[in-house]
Protein backbone atom coordinates (compact mmCIF):
# COMPACT_ATOMS: atom_id res chain seq x y z
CA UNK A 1 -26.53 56.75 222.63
CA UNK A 2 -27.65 58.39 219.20
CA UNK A 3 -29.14 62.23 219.35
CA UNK A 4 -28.66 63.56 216.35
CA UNK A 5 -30.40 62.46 212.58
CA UNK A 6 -28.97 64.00 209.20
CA UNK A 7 -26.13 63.93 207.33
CA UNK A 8 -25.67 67.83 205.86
CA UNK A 9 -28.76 69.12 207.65
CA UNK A 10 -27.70 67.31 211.21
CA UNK A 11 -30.45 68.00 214.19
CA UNK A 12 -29.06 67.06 217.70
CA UNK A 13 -31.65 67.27 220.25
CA UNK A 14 -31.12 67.49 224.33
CA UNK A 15 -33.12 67.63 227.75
CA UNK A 16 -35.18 65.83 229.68
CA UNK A 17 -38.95 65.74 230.73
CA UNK A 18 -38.00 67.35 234.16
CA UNK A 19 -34.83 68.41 233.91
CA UNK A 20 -34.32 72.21 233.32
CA UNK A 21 -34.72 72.26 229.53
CA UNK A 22 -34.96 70.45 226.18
CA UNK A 23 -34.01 71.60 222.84
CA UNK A 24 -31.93 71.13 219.59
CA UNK A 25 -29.05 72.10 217.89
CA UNK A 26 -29.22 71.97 213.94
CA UNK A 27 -26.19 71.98 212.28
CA UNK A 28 -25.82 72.62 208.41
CA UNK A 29 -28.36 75.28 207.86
CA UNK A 30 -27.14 77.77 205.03
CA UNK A 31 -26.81 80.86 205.78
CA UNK A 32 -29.18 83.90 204.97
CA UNK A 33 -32.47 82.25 205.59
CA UNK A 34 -34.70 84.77 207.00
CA UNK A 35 -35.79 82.71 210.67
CA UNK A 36 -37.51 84.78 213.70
CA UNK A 37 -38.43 83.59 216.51
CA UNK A 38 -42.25 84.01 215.59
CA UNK A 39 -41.52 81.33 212.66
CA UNK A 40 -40.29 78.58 215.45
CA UNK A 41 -43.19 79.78 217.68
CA UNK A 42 -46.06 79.20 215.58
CA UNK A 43 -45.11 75.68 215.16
CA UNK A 44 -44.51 74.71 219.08
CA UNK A 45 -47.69 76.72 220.05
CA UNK A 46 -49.51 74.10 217.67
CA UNK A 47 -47.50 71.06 219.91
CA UNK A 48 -48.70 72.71 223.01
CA UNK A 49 -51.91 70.86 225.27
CA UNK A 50 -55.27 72.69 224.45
CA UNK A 51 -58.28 73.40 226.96
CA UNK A 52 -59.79 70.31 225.99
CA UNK A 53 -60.12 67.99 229.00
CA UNK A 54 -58.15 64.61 227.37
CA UNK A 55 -54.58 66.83 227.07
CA UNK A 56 -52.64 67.00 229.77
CA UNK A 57 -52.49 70.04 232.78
CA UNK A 58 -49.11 70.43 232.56
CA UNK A 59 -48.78 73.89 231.34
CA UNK A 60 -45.72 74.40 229.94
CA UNK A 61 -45.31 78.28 227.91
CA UNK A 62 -42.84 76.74 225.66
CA UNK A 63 -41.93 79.86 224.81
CA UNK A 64 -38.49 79.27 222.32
CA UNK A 65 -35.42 80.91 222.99
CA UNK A 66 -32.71 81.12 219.63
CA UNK A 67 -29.49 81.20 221.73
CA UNK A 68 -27.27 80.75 218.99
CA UNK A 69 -27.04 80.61 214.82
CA UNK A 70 -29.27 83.85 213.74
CA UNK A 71 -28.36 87.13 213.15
CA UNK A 72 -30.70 90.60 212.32
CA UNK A 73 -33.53 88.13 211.52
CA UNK A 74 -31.00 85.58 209.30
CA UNK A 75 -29.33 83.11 209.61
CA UNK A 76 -25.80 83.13 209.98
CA UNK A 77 -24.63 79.51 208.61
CA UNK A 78 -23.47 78.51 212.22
CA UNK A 79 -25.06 75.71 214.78
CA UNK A 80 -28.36 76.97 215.40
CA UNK A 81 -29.47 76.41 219.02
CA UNK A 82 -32.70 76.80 220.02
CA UNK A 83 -34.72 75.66 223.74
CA UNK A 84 -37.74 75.98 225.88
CA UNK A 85 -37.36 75.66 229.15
CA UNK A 86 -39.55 73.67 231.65
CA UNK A 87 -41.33 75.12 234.22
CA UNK A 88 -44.16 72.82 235.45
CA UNK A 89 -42.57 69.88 235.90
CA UNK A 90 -44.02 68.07 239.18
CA UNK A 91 -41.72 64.91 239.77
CA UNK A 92 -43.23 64.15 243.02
CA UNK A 93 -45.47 61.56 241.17
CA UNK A 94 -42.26 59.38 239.89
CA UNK A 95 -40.37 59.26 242.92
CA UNK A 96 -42.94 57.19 244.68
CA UNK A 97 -42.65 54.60 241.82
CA UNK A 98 -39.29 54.93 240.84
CA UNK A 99 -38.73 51.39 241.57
CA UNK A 100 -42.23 50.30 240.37
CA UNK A 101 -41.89 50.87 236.24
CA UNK A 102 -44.85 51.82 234.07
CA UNK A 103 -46.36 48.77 232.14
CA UNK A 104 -45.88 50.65 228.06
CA UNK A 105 -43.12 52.59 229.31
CA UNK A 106 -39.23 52.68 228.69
CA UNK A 107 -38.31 52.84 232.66
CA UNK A 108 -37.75 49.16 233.19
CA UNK A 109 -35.53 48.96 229.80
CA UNK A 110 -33.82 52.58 230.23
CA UNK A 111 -33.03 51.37 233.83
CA UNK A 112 -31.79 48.02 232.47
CA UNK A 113 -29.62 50.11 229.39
CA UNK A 114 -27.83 52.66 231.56
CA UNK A 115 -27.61 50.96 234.42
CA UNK A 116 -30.21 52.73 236.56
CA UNK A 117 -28.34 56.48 236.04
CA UNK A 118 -30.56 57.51 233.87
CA UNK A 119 -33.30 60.62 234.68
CA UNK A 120 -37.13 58.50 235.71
CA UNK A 121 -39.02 61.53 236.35
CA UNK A 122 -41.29 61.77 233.84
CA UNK A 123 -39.74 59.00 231.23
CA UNK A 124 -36.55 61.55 231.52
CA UNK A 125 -35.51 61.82 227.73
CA UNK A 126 -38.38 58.68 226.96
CA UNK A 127 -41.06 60.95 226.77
CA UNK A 128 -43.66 62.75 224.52
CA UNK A 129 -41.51 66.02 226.17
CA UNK A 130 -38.65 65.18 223.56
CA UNK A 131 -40.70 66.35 220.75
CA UNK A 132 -40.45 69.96 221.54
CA UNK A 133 -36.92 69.58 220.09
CA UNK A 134 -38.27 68.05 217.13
CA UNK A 135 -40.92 71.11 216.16
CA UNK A 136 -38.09 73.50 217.30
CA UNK A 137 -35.69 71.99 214.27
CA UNK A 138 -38.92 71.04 212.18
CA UNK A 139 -39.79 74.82 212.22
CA UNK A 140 -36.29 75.84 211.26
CA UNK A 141 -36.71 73.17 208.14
CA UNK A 142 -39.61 73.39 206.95
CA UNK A 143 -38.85 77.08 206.58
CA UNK A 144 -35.80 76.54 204.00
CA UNK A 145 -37.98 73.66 202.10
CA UNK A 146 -40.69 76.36 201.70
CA UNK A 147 -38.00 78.40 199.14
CA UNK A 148 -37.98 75.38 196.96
CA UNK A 149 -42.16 74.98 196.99
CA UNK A 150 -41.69 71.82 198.94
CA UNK A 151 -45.36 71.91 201.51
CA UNK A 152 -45.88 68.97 204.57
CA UNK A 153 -49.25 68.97 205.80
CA UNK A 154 -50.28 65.89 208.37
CA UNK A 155 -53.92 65.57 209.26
CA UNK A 156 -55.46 62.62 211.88
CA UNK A 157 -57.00 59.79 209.85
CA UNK A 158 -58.35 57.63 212.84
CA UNK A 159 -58.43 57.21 216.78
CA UNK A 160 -59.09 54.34 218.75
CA UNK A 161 -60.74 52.53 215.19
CA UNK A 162 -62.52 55.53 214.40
CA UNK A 163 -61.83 56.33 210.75
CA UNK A 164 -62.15 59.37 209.07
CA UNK A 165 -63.64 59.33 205.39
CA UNK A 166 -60.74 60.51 202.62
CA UNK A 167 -60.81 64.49 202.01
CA UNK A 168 -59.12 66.12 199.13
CA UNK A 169 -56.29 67.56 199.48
CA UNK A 170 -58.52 71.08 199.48
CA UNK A 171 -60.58 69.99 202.49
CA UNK A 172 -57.48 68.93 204.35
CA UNK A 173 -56.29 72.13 203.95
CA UNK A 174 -58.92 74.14 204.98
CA UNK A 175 -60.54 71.78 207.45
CA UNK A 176 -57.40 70.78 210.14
CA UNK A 177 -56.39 73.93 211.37
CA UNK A 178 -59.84 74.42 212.54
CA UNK A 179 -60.19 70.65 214.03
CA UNK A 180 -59.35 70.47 217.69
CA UNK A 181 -58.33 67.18 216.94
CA UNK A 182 -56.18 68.52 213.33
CA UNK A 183 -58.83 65.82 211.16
CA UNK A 184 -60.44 66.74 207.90
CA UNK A 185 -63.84 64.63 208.78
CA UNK A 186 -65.67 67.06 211.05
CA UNK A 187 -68.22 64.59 211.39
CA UNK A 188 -65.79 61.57 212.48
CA UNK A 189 -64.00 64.51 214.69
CA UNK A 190 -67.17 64.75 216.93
CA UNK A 191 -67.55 60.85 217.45
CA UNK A 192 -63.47 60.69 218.29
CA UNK A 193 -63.71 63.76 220.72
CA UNK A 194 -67.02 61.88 222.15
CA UNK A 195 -64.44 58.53 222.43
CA UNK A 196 -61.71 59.92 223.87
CA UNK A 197 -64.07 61.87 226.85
CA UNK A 198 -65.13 58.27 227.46
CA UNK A 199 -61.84 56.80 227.99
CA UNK A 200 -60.59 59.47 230.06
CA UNK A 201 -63.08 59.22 232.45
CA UNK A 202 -62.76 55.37 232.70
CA UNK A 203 -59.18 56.46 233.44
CA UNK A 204 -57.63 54.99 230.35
CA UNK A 205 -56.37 56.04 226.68
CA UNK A 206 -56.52 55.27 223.44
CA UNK A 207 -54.20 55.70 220.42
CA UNK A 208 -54.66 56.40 216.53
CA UNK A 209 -53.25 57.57 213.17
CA UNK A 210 -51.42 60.32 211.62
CA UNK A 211 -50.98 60.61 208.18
CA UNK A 212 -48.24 62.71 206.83
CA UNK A 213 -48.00 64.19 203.08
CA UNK A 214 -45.13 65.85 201.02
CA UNK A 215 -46.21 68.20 198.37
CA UNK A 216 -43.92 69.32 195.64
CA UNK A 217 -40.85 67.12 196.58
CA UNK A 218 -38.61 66.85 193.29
CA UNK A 219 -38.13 63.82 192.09
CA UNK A 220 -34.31 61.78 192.40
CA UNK A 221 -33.99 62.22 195.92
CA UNK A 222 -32.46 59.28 197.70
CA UNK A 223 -29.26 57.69 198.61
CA UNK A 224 -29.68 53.65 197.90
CA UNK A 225 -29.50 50.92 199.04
CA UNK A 226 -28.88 51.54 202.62
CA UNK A 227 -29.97 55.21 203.03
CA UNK A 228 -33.44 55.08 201.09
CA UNK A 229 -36.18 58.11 201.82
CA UNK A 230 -38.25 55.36 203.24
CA UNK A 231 -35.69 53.88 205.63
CA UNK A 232 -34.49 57.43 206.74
CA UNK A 233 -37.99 58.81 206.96
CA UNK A 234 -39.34 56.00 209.31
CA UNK A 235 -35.87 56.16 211.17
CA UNK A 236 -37.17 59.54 212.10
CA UNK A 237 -40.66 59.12 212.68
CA UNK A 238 -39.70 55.87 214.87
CA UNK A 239 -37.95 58.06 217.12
CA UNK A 240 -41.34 60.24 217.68
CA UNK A 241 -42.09 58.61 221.54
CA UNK A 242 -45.15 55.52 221.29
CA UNK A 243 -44.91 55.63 217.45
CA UNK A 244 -45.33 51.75 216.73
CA UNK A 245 -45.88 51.57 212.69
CA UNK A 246 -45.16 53.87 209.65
CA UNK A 247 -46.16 52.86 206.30
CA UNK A 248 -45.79 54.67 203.00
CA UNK A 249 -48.48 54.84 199.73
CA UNK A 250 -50.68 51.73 199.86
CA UNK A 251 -48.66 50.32 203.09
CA UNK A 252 -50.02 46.74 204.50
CA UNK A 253 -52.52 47.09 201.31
CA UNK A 254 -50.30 46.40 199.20
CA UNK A 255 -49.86 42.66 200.02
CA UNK A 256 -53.51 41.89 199.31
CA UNK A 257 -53.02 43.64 195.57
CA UNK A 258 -52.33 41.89 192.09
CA UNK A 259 -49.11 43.47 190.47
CA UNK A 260 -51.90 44.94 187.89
CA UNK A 261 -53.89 46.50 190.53
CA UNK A 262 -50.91 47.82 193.15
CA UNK A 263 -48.73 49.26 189.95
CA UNK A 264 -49.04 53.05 189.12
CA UNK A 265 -48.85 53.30 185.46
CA UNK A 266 -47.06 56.50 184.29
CA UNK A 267 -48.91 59.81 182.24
CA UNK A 268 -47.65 62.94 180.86
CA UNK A 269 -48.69 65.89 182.49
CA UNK A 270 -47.52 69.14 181.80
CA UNK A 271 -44.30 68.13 180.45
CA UNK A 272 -43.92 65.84 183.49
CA UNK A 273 -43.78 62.08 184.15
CA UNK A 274 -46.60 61.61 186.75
CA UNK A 275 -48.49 57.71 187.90
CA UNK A 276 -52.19 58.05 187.33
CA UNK A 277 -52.28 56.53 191.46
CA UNK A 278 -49.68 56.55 193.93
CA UNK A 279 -49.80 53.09 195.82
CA UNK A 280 -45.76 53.44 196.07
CA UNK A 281 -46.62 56.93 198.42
CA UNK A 282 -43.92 59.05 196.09
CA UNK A 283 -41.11 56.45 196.79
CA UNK A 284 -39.88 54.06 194.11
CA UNK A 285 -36.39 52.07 195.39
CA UNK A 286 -36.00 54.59 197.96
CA UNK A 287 -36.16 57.61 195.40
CA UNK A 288 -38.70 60.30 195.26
CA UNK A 289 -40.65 59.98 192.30
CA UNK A 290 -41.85 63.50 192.10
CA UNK A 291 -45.44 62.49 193.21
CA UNK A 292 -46.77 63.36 196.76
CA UNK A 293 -44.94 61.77 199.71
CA UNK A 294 -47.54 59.78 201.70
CA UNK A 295 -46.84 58.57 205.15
CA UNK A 296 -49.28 57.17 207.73
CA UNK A 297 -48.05 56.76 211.47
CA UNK A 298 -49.40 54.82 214.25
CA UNK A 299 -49.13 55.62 218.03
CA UNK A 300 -50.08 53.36 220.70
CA UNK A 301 -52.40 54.97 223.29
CA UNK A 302 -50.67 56.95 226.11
CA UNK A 303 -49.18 54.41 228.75
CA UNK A 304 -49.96 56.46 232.09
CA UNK A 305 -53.00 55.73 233.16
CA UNK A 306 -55.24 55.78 235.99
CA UNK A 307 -56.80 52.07 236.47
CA UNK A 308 -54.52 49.66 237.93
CA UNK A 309 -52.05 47.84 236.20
CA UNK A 310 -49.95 44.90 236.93
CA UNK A 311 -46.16 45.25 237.49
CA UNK A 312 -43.43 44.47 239.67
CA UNK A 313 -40.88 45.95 242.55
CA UNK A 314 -37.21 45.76 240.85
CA UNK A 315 -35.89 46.71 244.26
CA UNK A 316 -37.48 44.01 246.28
CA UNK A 317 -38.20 42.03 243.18
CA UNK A 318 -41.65 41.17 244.01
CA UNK A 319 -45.10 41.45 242.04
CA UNK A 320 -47.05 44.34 242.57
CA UNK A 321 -49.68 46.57 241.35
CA UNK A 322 -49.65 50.51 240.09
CA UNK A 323 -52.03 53.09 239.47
CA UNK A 324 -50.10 55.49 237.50
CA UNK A 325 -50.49 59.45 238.82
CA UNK A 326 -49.82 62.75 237.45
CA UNK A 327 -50.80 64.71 234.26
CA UNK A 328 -51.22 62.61 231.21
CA UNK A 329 -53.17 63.18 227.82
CA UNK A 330 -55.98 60.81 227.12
CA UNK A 331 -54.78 60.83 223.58
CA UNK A 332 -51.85 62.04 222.04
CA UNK A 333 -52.58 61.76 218.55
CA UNK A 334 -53.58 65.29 218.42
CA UNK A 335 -50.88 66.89 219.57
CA UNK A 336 -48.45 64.24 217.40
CA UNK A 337 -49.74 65.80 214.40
CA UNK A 338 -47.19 68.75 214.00
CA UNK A 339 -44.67 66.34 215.27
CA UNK A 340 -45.09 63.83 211.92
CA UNK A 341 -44.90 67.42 210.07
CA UNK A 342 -41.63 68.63 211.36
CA UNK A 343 -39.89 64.98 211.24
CA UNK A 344 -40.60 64.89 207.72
CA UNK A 345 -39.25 67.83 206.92
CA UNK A 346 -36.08 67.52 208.92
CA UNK A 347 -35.51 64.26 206.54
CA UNK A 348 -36.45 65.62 203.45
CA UNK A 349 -34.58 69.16 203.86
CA UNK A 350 -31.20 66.57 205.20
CA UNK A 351 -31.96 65.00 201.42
CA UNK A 352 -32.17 68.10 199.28
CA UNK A 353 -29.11 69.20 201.04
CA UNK A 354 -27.50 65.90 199.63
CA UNK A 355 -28.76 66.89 196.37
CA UNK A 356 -27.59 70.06 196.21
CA UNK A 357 -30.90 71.87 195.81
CA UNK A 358 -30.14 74.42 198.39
CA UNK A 359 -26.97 76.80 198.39
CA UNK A 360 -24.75 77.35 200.95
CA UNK A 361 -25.74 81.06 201.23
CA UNK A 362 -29.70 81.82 200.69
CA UNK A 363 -29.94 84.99 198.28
């Protein structure tokens, strides 16, 4: 089993859904980086479940503990470890269908792959849970890319086929941190909050589309053929629990384009080499290319749900029915949304590391 990403900026995360914690361990972080525990806190308050009725009751605090790595508000160069610890974890739900896996769920293939050891309650390390060790080491990176300019911003583009119209990059800005649903189309954000009431009172979910953008990255990153910014980048985001596609620039498009129409011819600007579009999303044979980093994710629509599902007893092997219980967002695409953010930045700061952008001592 794999739990750590990076090569020079390494994050290993840890816990389970109900176990007594989860959180990460980054290793590689210079040292001298101003960090408080209000910087780390801003960004897991945004990953917490809101008051609106499709997020989930469980009310964790979340509140982060740095156990390890900082010093009189710096960092010290040493493994920082950071953790939340869980607190309203009800697990009474999973052992009545411990033998009955979730249809969309890793129980039946985590129970085939370790042999029926592993933790069930609540997915155990399968679950949406996990991600509180990726804001925890997404906080911590995003902080040193912010001393080289470097900005990641992600912003909901669609739920359950609901599309939001394209914003500039000045509405995006302005408009998701006021969104309950972190999209730049408050008029599509009323129709998907309207959609997603819907489901969750038919007792089902529905899934959608985060789109992630890098501002400011310098070109030359990359480390062809086998460790491109694409591959590692969707390496990371694939780990992000009921992620099921990531696409860069023009994605999918791009295989309905002429070579004339999907090419992004270069300009001068300002004593730079810019593309007058950016179908490649910033990447160009898995090097940055100096243009904005553009990343859409996909994530299938929460598993646990209330109407009844086919499945099947692996105890008595026999065919059965479940109707999942417990506390489950209608939609998780919201809260995903700083998730995308602090993947991508774990990636990128693991690359400028590689390139030698950032000293071993911050000054």
């Amino acid at each position: 089993m794999s739990n750590s990403i990076g090569g020079l900026f390494t994050v290993t995360t840890f816990g389970e859904s109900h176990g007594r914690c989860v959180g990460a361990v980054i290793d590689g972080c210079p040292a001298g980086l101003p960090l408080t525990l209000e910087d780390v806190q801003k960004e897991m308050d945004r990953r917490r479940p809101g008051t609106q009725a499709f997020s989930t009751t469980r009310a964790e605090e979340d509140k982060v503990e740095i156990l390890s790595g900082t010093f009189n508000g710096h960092t010290t160069g040493t493994p920082i470890t950071m953790l939340v610890w869980n607190r309203d974890a009800d697990s009474s739900a999973y052992e009545r269908m411990k033998d009955t896996p979730r249809p969309g769920h890793a129980d039946l293939t985590a129970r085939l792959r370790y042999g029926g050891f592993n933790d069930y309650r609540g997915g155990g390390q399968f679950t949406g849970r996990i991600t509180a060790s990726f804001v925890m080491a997404g906080a911590v990176a995003k902080k040193l890319l912010n001393t080289l300019g470097i900005e990641i911003i992600a912003h909901t583009i669609a739920i359950g086929g609901l599309k939001a119209e394209a914003r500039s990059l000045a509405e995006i800005k302005e408009n998701v941190p006021r969104s309950p649903l972190y999209c730049a189309d408050v008029a599509a954000t009323a129709r998907m909050m309207q959609l997603i009431e819907k489901v969750r009172n038919e007792g089902d979910s529905v899934g959608g589309v985060v789109e992630g953008i890098a501002l400011n990255v310098p070109a030359g990153l990359g480390e062809p053929v086998m460790d491109t910014v694409e591959g590692e980048l969707a390496k990371a985001l694939f780990a992000i629990p009921a992620v099921k596609g990531v696409e860069f620039g023009a994605g999918f498009g791009v295989a309905e384009k002429k070579g004339s129409e999907n090419n992004d011819a270069y300009a001068t600007q300002n004593g730079k080499i810019v593309t007058l579009t950016n179908n490649s999303g910033g990447i160009l044979g898995g090097i940055t290319s100096g243009m904005p980093i553009v990343a859409r994710v996909a994530f299938k629509p929460t598993p646990s749900i209330s109407k009844e599902q086919k499945t099947v007893n692996s105890k008595e092997m026999s065919d059965t029915t479940l109707t999942v219980k417990g506390r489950h967002d209608a939609c998780i695409v919201p809260r995903a949304v700083v998730v995308v953010e602090c993947m991508m930045a774990i990636v990128l700061c693991d690359f400028v590391r590689m390139a030698g952008i950032l000293p071993e001592v911050m000054k």
